[in-house]
C-alpha atoms as a PDB file:
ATOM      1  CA  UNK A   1       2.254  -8.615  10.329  1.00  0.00           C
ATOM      2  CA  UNK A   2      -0.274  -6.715  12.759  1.00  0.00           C
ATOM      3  CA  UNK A   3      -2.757  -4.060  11.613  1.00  0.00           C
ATOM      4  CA  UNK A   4      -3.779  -1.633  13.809  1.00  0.00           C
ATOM      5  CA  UNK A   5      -7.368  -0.066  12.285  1.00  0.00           C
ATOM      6  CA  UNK A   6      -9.703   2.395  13.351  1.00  0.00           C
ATOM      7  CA  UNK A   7     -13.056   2.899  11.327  1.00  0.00           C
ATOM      8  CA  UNK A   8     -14.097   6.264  12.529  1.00  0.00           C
ATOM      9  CA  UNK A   9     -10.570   7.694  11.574  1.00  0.00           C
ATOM     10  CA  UNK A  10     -10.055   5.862   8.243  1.00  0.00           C
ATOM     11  CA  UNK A  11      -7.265   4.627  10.064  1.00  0.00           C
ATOM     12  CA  UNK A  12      -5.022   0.872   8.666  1.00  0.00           C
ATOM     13  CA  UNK A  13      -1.705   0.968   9.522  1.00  0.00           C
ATOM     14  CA  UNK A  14       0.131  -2.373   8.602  1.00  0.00           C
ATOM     15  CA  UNK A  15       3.190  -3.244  11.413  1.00  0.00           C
ATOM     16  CA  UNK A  16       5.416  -5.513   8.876  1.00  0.00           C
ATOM     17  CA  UNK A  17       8.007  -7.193  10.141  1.00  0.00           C
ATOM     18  CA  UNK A  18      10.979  -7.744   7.198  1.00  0.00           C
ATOM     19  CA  UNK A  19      13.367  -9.898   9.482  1.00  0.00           C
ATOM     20  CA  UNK A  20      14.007 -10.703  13.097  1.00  0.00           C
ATOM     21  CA  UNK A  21      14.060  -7.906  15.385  1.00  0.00           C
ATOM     22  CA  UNK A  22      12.942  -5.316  12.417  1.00  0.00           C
ATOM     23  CA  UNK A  23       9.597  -3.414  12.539  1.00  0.00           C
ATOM     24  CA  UNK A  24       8.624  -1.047   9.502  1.00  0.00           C
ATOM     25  CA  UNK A  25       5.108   0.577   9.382  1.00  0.00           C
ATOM     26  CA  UNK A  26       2.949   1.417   6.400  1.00  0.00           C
ATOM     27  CA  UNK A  27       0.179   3.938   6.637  1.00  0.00           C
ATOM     28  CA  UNK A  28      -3.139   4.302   4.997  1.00  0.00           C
ATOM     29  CA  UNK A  29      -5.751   6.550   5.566  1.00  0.00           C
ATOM     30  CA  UNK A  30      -9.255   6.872   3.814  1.00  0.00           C
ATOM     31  CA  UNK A  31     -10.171  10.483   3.581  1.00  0.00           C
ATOM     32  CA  UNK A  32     -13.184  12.225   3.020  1.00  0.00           C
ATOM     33  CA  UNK A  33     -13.150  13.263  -0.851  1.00  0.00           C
ATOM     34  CA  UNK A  34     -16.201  15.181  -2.263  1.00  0.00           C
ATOM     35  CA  UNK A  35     -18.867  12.699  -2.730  1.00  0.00           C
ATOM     36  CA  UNK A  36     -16.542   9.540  -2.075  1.00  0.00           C
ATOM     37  CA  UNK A  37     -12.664   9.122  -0.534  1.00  0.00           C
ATOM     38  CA  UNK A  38      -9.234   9.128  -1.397  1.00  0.00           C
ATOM     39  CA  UNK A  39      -6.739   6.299   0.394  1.00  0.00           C
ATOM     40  CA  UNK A  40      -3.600   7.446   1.219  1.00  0.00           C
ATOM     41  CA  UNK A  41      -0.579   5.016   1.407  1.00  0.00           C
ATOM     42  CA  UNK A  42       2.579   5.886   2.943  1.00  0.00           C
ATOM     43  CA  UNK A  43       5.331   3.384   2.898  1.00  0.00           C
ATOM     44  CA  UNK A  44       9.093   3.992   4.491  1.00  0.00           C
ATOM     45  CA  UNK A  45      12.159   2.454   3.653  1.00  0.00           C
ATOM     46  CA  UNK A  46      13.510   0.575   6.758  1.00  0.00           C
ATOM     47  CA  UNK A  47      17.098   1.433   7.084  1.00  0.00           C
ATOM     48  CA  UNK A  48      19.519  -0.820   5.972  1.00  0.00           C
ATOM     49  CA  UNK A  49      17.142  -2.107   3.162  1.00  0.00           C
ATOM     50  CA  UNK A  50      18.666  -2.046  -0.338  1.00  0.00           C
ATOM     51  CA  UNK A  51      17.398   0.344  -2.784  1.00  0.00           C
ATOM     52  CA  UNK A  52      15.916  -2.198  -5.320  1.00  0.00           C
ATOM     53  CA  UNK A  53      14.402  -4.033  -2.596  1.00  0.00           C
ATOM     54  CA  UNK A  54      12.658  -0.859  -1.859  1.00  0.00           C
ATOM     55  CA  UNK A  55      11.587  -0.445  -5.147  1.00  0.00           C
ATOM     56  CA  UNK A  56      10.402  -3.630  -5.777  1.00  0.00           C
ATOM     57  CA  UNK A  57       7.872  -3.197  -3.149  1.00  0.00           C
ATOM     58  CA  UNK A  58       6.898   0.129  -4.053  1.00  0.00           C
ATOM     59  CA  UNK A  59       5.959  -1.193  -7.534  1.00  0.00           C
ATOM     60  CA  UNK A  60       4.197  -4.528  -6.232  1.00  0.00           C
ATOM     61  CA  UNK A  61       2.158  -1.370  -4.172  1.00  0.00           C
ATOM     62  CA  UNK A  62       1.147   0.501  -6.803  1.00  0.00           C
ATOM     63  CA  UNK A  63       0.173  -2.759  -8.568  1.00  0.00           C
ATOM     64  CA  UNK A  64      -2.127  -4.010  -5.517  1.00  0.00           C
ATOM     65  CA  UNK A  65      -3.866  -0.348  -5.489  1.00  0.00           C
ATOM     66  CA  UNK A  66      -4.454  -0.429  -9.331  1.00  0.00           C
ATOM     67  CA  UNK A  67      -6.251  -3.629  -8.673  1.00  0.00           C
ATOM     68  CA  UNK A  68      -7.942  -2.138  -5.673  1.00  0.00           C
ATOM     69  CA  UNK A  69      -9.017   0.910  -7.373  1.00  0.00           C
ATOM     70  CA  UNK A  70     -10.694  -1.807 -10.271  1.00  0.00           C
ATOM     71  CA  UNK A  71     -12.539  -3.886  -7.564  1.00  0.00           C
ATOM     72  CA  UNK A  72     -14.055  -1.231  -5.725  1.00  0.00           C
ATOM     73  CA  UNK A  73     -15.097   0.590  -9.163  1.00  0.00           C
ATOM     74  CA  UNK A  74     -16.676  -2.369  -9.808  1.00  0.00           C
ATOM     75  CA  UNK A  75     -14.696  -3.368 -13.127  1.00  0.00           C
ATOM     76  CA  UNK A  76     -13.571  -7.272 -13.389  1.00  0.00           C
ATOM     77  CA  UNK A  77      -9.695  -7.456 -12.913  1.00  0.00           C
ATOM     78  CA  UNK A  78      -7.958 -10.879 -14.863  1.00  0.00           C
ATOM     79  CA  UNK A  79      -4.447  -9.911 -14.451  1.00  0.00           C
ATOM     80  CA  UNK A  80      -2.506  -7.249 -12.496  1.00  0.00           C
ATOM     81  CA  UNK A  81      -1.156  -4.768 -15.036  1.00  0.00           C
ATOM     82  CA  UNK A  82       2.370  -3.931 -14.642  1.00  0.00           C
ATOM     83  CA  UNK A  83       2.898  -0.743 -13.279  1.00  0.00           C
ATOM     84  CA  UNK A  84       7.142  -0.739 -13.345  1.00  0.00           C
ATOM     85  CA  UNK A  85       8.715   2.028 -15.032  1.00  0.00           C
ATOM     86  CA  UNK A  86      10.236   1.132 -18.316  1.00  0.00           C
ATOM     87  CA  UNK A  87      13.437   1.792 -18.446  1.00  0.00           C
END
């Protein structure tokens, strides 16, 4: 993995690297929000990768930002709540 960050933008994009040969980027940008910020997360489905694959990560995601969100509020996390859809 390689990050490529830039403080005066709000700039971390993550370079992942899935399997040989493959490189998929995730976005994030922190954005000016009122009296704090917003981080935005953009994730992209490499081709060829199978849809539950896909979702899997998407939900680990939302997880890590739930914990995130918790830590930078300042609120003690124990366990990562599950954020999967029920089905």
């Amino acid at each position: 993995m390689r990050y490529r960050t830039d403080e005066a933008l709000g700039v971390i994009d993550f370079h992942l690297s899935p399997a040989p040969g493959l490189e998929a980027l995730a976005a994030s940008r922190v954005l000016p929000n009122g009296d704090g910020a917003a981080y935005v997360f953009t994730q992209f489905q490499t081709p060829g990768m199978p849809e539950d694959v896909f979702t899997g990560q998407v939900h680990a995601l939302r997880e890590e930002l739930v914990i995130l969100k918790a830590l930078l509020e300042g609120r003690t996390v124990e366990a990562a709540p599950s954020c999967a859809p029920v089905a």
